[in-house]
Protein backbone atom coordinates (compact mmCIF):
# COMPACT_ATOMS: atom_id res chain seq x y z
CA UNK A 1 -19.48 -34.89 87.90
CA UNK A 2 -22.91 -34.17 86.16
CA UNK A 3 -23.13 -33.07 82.94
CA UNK A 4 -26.36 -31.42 83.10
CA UNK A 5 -26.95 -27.45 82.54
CA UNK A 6 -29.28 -26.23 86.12
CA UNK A 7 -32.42 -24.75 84.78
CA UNK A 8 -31.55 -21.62 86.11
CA UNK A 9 -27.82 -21.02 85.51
CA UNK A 10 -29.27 -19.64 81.89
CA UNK A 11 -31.33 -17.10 83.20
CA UNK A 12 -29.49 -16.21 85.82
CA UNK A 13 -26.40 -15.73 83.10
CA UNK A 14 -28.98 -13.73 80.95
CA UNK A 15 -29.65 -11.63 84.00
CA UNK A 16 -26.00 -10.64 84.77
CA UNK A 17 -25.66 -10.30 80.86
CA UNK A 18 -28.33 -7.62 80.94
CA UNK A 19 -27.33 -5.77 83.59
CA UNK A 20 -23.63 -5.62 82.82
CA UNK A 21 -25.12 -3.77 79.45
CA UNK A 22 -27.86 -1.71 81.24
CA UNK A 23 -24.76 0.03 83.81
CA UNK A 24 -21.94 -0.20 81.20
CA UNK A 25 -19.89 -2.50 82.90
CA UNK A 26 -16.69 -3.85 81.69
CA UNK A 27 -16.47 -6.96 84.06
CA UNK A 28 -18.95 -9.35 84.10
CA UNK A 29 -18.63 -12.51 86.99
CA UNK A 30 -20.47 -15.89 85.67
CA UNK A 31 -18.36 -18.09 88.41
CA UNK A 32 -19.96 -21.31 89.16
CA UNK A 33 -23.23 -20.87 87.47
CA UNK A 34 -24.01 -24.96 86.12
CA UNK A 35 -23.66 -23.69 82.49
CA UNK A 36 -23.27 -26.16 79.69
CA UNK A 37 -22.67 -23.17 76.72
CA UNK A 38 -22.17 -19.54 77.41
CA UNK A 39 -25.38 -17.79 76.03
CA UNK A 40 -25.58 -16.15 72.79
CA UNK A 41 -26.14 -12.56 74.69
CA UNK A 42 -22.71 -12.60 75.73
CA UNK A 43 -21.65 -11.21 72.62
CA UNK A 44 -23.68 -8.11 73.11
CA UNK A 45 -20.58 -7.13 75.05
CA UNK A 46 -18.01 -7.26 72.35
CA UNK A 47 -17.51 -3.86 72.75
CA UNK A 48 -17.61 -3.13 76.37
CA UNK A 49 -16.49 -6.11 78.22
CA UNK A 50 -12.72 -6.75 79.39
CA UNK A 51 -12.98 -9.05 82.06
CA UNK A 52 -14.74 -12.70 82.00
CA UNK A 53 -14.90 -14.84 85.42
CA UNK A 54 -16.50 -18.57 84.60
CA UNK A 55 -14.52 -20.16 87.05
CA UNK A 56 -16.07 -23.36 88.76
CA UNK A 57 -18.48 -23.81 85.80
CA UNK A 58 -17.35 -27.49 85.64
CA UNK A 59 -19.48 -28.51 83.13
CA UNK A 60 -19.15 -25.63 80.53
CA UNK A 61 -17.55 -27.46 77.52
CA UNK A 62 -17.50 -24.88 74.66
CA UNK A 63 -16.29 -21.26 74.90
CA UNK A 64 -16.52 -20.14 71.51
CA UNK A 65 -18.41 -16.73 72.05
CA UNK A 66 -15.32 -15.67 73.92
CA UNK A 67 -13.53 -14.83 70.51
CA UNK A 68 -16.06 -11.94 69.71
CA UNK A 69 -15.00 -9.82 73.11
CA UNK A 70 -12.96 -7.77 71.19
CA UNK A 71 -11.26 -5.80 74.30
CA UNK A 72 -11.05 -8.51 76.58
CA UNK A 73 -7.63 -9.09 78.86
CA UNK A 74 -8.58 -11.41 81.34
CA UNK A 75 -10.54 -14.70 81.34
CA UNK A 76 -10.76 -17.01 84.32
CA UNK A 77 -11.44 -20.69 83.79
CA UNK A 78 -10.67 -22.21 86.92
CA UNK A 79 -12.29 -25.36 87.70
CA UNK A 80 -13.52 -25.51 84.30
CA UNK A 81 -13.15 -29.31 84.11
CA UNK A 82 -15.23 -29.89 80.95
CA UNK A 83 -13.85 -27.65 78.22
CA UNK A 84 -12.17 -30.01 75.45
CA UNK A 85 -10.06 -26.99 74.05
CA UNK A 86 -9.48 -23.41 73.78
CA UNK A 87 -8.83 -21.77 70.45
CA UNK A 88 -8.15 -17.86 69.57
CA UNK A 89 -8.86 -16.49 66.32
């Protein structure tokens, strides 16, 4: 399995991050993008977002951000192969 974050999963995340803001959206579907880390815009939908797919991002190994999504309910890691641990605060 490669460890290595495609040079486009970012933007691509940054894109669906932007436009789940611009509509007002409260699910937001990063399945299988190569990402390493989730990017710091996520968190710019603390307030909006209750559902998270990152399912099949096999090399994501820290999901950290996640605890700022202050209404969120469901979170799919499916397939998420790298992540050491998951913590809630």
């Amino acid at each position: 399995m490669a460890t290595f974050q495609h040079p486009g999963a970012l933007r691509e995340a940054q894109r669906l991050i932007q436009h789940a803001l611009d509509n007002g959206e409260t699910r937001l579907d990063l399945s299988d993008l190569r990402l390493r880390q989730l990017p710091e815009e996520l968190t710019q939908l603390a307030n909006q977002l209750i559902s998270l797919n990152l399912s099949g991002c096999t090399v994501l190994t820290d999901i950290e951000q996640v605890n700022q999504l202050k209404l969120l309910t469901h979170l799919d890691l499916q397939r998420c192969y790298a992540l050491d641990s998951l913590y809630w605060y």
